[in-house]
Protein backbone atom coordinates (compact mmCIF):
# COMPACT_ATOMS: atom_id res chain seq x y z
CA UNK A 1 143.99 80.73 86.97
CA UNK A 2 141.82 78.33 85.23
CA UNK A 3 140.72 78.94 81.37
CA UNK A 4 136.97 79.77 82.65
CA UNK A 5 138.42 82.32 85.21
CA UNK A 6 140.22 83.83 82.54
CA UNK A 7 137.29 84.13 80.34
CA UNK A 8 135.37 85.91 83.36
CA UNK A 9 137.93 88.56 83.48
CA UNK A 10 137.47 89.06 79.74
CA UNK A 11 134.10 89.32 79.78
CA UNK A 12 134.11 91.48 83.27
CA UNK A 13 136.55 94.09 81.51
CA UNK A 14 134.32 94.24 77.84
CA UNK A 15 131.33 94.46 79.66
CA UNK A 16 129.82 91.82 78.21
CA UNK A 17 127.20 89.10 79.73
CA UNK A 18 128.45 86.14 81.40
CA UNK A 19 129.71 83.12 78.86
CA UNK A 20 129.32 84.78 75.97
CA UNK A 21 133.09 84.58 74.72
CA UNK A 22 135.06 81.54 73.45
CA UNK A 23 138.57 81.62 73.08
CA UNK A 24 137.66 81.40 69.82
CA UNK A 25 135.68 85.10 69.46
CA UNK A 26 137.10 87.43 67.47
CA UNK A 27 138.74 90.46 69.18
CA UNK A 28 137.32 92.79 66.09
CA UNK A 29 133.66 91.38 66.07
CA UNK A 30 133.71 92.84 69.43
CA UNK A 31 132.51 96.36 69.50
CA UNK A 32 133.78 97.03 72.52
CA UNK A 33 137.21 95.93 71.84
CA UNK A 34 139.64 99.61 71.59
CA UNK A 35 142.40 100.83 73.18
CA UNK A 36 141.02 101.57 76.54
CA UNK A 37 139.76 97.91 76.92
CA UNK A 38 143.58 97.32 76.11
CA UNK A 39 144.84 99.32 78.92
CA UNK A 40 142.09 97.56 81.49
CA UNK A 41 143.15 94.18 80.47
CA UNK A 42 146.74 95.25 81.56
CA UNK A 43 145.98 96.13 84.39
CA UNK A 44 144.00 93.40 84.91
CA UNK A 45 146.50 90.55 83.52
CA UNK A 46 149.66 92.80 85.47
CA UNK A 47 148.89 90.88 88.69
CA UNK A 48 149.46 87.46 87.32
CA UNK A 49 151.80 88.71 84.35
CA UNK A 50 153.68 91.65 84.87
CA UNK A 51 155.81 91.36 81.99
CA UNK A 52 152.44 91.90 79.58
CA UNK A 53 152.91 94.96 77.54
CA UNK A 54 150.45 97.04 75.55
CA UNK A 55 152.28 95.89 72.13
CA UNK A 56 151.40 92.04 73.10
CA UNK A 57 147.60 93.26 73.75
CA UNK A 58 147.61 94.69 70.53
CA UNK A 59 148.75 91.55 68.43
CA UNK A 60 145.88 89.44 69.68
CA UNK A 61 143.38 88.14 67.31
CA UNK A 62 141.32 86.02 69.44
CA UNK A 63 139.94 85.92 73.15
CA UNK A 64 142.19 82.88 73.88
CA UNK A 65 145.19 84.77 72.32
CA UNK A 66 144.43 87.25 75.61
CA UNK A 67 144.07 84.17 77.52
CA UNK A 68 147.39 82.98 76.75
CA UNK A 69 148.15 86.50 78.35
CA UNK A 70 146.89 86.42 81.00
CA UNK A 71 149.07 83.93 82.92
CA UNK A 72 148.93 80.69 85.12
C-alpha cells in the first residue's frame, strides 16, 4: 500500500474531503479524531496489519504515525 493509499483510508474513515491530510496533521486538530475513529482504523489497518492494537492507535500523534500503522 502506497503512502497516498494510506492517506485515502485516513481520510475515508474521518470523513474528511479528499487530500486534505499530510502525514504531518495533527491527530488532535482533528475534530473528528475519538475513540470510535480508533476502532474504524483497526479494522481498517487489521487486513494489512493484524497485529495493530487499540493501545498503538492511541499513541499516535500524527497522520503518518497511523500510516506507519497501517502496513506495507
Amino acid at each position: 500500500m502506497t503512502i497516498q493509499e494510506k492517506l485515502q483510508l485516513i481520510e475515508k474513515v474521518l470523513c474528511t474531503k479528499p487530500n486534505t491530510l499530510t502525514e504531518e496533521t495533527r491527530l488532535d486538530s482533528l475534530p473528528m479524531w475519538d475513540s470510535l475513529t480508533m476502532l474504524s482504523l483497526q479494522i481498517e489497518f487489521s487486513q494489512a496489519n493484524p497485529d495493530v492494537q487499540f493501545d498503538h492507535l492511541y499513541m499516535c500523534n500524527t497522520v503518518g504515525d497511523l500510516c506507519k500503522l497501517a502496513g506495507a
